[in-house]
PDB file of N, CA and C in Angstrom:
ATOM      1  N   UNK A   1       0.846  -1.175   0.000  1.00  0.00           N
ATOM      2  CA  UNK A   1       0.000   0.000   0.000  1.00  0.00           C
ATOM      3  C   UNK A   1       0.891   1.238   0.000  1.00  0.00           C
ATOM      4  N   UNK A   2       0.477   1.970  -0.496  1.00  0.00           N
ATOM      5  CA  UNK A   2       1.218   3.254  -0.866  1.00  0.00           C
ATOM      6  C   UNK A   2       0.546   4.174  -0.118  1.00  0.00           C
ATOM      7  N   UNK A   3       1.725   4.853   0.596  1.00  0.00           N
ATOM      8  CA  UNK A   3       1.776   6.341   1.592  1.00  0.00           C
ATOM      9  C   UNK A   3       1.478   7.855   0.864  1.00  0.00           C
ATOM     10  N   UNK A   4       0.649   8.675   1.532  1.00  0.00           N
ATOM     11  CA  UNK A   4       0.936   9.353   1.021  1.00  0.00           C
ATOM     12  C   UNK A   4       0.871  11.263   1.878  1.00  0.00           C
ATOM     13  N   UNK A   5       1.057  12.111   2.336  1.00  0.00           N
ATOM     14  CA  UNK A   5       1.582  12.903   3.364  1.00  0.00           C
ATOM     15  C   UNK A   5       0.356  13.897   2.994  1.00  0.00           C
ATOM     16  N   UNK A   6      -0.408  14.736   4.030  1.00  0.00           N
ATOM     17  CA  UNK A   6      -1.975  15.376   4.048  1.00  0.00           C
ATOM     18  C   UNK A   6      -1.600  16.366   4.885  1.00  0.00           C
ATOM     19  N   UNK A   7      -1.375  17.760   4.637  1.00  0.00           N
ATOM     20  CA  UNK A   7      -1.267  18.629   5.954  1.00  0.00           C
ATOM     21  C   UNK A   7      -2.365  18.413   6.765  1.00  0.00           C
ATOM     22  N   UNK A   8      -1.800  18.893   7.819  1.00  0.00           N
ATOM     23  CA  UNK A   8      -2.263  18.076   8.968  1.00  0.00           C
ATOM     24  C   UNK A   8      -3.417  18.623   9.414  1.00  0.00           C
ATOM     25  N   UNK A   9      -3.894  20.348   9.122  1.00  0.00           N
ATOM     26  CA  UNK A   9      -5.152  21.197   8.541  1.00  0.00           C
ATOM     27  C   UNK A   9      -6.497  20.276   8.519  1.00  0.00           C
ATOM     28  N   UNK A  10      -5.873  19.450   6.941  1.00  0.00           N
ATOM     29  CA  UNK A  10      -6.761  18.978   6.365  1.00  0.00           C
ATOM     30  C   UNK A  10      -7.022  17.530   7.429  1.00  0.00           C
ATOM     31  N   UNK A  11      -5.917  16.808   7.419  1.00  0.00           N
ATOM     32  CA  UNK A  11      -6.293  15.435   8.356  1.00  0.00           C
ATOM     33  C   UNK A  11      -7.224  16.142   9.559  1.00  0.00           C
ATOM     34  N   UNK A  12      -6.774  17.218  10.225  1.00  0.00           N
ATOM     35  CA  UNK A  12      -8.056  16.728  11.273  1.00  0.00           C
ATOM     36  C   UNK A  12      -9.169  17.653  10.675  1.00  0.00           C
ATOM     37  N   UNK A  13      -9.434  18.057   9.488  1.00  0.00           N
ATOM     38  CA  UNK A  13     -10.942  18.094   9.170  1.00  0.00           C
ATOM     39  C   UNK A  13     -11.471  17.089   8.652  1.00  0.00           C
ATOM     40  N   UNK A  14     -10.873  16.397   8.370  1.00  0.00           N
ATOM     41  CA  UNK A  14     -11.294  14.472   8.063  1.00  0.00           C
ATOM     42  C   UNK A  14     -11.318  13.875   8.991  1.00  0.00           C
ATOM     43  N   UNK A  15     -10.590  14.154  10.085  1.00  0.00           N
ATOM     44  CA  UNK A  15     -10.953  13.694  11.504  1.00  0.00           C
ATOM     45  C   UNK A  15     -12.213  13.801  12.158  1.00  0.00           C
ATOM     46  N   UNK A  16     -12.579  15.124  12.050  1.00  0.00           N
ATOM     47  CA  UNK A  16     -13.747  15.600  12.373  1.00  0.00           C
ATOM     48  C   UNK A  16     -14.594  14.886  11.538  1.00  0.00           C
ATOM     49  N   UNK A  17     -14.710  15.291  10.542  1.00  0.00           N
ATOM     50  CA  UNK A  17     -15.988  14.965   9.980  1.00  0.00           C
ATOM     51  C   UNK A  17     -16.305  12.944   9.736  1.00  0.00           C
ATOM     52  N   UNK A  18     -14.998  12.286  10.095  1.00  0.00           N
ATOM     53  CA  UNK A  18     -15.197  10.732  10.322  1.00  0.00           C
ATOM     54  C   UNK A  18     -15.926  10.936  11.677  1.00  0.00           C
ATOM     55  N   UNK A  19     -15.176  11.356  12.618  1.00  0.00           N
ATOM     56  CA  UNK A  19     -16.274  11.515  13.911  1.00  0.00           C
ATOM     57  C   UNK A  19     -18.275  11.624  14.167  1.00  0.00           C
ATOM     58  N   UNK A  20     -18.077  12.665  13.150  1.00  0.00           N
ATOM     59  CA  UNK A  20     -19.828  13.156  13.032  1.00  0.00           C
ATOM     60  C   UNK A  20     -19.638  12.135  11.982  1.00  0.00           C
ATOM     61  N   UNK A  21     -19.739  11.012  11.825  1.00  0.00           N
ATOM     62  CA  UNK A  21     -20.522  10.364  10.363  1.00  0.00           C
ATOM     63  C   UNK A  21     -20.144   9.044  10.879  1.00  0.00           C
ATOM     64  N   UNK A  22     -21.644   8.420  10.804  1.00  0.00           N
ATOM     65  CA  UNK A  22     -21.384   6.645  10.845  1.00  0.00           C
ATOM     66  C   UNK A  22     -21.217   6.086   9.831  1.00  0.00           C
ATOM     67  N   UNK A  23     -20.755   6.807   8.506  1.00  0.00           N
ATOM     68  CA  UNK A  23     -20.579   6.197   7.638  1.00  0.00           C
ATOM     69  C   UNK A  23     -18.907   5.124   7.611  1.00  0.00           C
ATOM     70  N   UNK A  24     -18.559   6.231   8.365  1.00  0.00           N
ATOM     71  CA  UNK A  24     -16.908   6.320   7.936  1.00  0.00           C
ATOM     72  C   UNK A  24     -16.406   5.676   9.618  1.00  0.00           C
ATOM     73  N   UNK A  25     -14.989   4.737  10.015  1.00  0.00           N
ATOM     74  CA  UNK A  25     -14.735   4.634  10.546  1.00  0.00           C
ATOM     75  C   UNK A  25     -13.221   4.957  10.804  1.00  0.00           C
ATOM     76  N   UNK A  26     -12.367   5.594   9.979  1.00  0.00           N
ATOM     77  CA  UNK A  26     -10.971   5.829   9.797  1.00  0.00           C
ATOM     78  C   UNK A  26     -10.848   6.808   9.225  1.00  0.00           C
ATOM     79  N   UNK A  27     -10.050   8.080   9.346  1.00  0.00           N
ATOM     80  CA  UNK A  27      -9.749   8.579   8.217  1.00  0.00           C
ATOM     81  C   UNK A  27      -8.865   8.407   6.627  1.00  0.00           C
ATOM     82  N   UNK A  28      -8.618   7.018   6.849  1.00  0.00           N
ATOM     83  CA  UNK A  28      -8.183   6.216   5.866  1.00  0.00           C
ATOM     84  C   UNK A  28      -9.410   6.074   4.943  1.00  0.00           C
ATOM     85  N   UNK A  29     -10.242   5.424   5.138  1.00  0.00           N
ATOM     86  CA  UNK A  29     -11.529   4.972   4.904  1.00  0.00           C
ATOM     87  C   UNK A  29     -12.079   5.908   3.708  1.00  0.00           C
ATOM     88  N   UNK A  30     -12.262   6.964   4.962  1.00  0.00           N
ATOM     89  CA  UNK A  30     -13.400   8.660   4.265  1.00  0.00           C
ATOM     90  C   UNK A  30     -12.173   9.353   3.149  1.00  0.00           C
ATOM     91  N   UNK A  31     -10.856   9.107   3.194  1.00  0.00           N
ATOM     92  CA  UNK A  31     -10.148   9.319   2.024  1.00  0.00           C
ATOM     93  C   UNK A  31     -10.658   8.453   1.303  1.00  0.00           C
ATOM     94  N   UNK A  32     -10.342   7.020   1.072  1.00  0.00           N
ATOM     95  CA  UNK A  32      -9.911   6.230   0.226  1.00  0.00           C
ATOM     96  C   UNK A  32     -12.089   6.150  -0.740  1.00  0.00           C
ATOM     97  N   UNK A  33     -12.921   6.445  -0.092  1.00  0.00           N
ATOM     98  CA  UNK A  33     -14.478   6.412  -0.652  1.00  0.00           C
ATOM     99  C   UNK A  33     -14.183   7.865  -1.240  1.00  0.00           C
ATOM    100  N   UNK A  34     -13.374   9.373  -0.819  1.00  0.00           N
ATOM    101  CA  UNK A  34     -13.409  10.103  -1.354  1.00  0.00           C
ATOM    102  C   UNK A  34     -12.544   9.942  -2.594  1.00  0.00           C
ATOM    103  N   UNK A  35     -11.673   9.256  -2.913  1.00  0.00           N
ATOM    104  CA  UNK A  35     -11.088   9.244  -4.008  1.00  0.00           C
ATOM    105  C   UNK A  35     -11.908   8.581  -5.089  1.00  0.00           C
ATOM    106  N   UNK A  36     -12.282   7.456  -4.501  1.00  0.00           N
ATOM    107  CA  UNK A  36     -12.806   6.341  -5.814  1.00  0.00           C
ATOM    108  C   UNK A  36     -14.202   7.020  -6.003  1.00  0.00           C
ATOM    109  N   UNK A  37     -14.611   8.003  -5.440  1.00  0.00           N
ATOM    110  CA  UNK A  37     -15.937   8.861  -6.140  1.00  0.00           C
ATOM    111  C   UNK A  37     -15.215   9.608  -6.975  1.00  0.00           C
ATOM    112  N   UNK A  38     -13.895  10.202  -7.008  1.00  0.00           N
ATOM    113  CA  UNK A  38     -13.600  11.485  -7.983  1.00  0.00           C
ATOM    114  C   UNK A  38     -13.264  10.324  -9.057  1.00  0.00           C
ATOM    115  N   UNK A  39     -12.745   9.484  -9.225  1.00  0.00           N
ATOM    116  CA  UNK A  39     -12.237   8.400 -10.203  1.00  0.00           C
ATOM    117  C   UNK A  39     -13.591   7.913 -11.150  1.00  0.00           C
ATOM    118  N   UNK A  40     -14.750   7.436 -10.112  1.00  0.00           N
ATOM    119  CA  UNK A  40     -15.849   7.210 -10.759  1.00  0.00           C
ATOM    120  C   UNK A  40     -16.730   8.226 -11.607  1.00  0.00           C
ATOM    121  N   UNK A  41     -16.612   9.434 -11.058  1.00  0.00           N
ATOM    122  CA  UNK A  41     -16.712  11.131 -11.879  1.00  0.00           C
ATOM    123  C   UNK A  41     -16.200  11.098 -13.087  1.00  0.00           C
ATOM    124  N   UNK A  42     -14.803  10.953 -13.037  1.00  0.00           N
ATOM    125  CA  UNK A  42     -14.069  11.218 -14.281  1.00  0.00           C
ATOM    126  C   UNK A  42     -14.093  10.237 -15.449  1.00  0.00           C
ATOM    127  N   UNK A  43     -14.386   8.634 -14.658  1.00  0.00           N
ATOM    128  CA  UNK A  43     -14.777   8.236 -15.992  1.00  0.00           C
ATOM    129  C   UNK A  43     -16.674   8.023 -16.468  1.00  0.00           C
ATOM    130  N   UNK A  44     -16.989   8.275 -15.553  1.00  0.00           N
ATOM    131  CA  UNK A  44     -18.474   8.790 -16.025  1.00  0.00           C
ATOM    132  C   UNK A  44     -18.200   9.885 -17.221  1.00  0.00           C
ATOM    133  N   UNK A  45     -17.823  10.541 -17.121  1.00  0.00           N
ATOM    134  CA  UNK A  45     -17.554  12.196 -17.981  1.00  0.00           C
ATOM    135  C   UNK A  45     -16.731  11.283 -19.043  1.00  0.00           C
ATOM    136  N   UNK A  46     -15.602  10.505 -18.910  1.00  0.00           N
ATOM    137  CA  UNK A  46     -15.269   9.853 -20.463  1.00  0.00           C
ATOM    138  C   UNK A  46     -16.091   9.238 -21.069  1.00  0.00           C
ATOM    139  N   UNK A  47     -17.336   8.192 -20.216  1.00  0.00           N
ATOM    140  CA  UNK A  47     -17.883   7.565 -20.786  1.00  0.00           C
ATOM    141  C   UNK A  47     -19.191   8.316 -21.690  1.00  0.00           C
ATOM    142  N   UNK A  48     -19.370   9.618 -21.098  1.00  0.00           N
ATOM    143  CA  UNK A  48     -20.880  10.316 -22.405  1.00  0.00           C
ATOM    144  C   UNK A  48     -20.199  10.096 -23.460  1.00  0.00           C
ATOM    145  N   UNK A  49     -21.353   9.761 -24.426  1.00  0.00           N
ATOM    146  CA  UNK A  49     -21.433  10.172 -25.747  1.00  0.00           C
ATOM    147  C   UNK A  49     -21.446  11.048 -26.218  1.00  0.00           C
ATOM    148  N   UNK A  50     -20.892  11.675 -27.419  1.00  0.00           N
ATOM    149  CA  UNK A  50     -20.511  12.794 -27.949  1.00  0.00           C
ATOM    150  C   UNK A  50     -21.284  12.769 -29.568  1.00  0.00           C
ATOM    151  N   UNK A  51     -22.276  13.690 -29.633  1.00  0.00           N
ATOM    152  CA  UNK A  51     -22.735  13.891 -30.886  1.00  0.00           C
ATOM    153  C   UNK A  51     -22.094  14.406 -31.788  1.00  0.00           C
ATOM    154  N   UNK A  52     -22.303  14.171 -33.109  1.00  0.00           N
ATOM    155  CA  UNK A  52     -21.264  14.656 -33.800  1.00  0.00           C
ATOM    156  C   UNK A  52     -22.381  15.632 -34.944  1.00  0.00           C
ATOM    157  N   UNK A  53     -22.426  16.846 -35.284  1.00  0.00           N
ATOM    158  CA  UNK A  53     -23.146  17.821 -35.790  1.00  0.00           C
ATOM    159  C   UNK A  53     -23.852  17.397 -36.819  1.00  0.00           C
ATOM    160  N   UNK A  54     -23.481  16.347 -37.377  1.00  0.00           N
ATOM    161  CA  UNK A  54     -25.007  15.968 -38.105  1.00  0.00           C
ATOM    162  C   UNK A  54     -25.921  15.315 -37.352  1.00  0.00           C
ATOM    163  N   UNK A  55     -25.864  13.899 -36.322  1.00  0.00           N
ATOM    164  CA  UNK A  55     -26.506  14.107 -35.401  1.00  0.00           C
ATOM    165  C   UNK A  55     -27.236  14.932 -34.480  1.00  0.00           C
ATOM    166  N   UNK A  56     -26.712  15.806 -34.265  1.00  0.00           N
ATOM    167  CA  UNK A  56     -26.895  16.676 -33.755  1.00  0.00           C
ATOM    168  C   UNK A  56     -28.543  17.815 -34.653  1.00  0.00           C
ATOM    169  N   UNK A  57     -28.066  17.566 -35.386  1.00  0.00           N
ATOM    170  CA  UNK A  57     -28.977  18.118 -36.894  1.00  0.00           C
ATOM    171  C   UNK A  57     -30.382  17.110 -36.854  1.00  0.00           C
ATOM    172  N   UNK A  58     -29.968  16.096 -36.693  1.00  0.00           N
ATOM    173  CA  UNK A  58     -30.756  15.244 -36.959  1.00  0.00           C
ATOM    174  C   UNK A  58     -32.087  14.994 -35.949  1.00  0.00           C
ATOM    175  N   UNK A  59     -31.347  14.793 -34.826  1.00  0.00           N
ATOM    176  CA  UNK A  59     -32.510  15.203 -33.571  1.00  0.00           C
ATOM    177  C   UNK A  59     -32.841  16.104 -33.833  1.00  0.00           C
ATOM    178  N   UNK A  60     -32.478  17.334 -34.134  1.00  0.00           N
ATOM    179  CA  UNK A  60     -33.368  18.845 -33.928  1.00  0.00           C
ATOM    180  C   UNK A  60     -34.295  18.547 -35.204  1.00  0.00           C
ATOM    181  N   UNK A  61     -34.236  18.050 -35.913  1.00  0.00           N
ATOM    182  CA  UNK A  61     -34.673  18.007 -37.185  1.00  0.00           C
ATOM    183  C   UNK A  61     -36.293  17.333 -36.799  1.00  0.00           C
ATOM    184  N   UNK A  62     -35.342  16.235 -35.684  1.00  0.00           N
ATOM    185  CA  UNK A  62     -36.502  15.210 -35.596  1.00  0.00           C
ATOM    186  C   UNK A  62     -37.445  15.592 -34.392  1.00  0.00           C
ATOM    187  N   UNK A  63     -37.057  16.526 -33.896  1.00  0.00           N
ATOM    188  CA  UNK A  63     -37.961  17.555 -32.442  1.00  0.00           C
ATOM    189  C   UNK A  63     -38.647  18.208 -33.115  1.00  0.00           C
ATOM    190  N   UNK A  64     -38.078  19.018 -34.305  1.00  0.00           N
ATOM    191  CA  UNK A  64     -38.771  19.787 -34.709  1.00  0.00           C
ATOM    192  C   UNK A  64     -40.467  19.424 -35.223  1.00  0.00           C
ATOM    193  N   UNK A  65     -40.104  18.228 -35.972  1.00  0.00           N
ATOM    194  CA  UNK A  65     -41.316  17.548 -36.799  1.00  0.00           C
ATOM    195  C   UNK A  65     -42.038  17.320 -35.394  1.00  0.00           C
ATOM    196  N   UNK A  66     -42.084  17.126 -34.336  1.00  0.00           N
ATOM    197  CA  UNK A  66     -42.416  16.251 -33.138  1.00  0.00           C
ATOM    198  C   UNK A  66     -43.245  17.421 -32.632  1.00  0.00           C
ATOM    199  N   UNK A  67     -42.535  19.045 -32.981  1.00  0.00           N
ATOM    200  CA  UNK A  67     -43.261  19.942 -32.125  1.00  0.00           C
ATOM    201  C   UNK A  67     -42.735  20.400 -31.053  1.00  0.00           C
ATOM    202  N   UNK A  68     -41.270  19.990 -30.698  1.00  0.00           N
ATOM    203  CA  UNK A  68     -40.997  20.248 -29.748  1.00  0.00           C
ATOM    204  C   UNK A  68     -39.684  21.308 -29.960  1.00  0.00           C
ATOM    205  N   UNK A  69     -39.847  21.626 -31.464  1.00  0.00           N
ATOM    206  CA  UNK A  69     -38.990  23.116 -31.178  1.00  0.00           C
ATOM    207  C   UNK A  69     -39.081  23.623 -32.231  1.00  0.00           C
TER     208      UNK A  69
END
């Protein structure tokens, strides 16, 4: 497992806030769930789909007929 150094500021506001929360029992813990949410973020955001402007054309095209713009 790999180390890694947190001014100490921040550790005891992770201290604190493991305290008020039964979620969390370590401040190891309430790091290690805070990381793998920013990880799961970022590849959420790789994983959208990206229209490409004729698509893009194409829905509006197809809203339009629909009435909805």
């Amino acid at each position: 497992m790999a180390q890694i150094e947190i001014p100490d500021e921040i550790y005891r506001e992770i201290e604190r806030r493991v305290r008020e929360s039964e979620e969390f029992e370590s401040v190891e813990e309430y790091v290690n769930f805070v990381l793998e949410e920013l990880l799961k973020e970022d590849e959420e955001e790789e994983e959208e789909p990206v229209m490409s402007e004729e698509e893009e054309e194409m829905v509006k095209e197809r809203l339009r007929g629909l009435g909805y713009l």
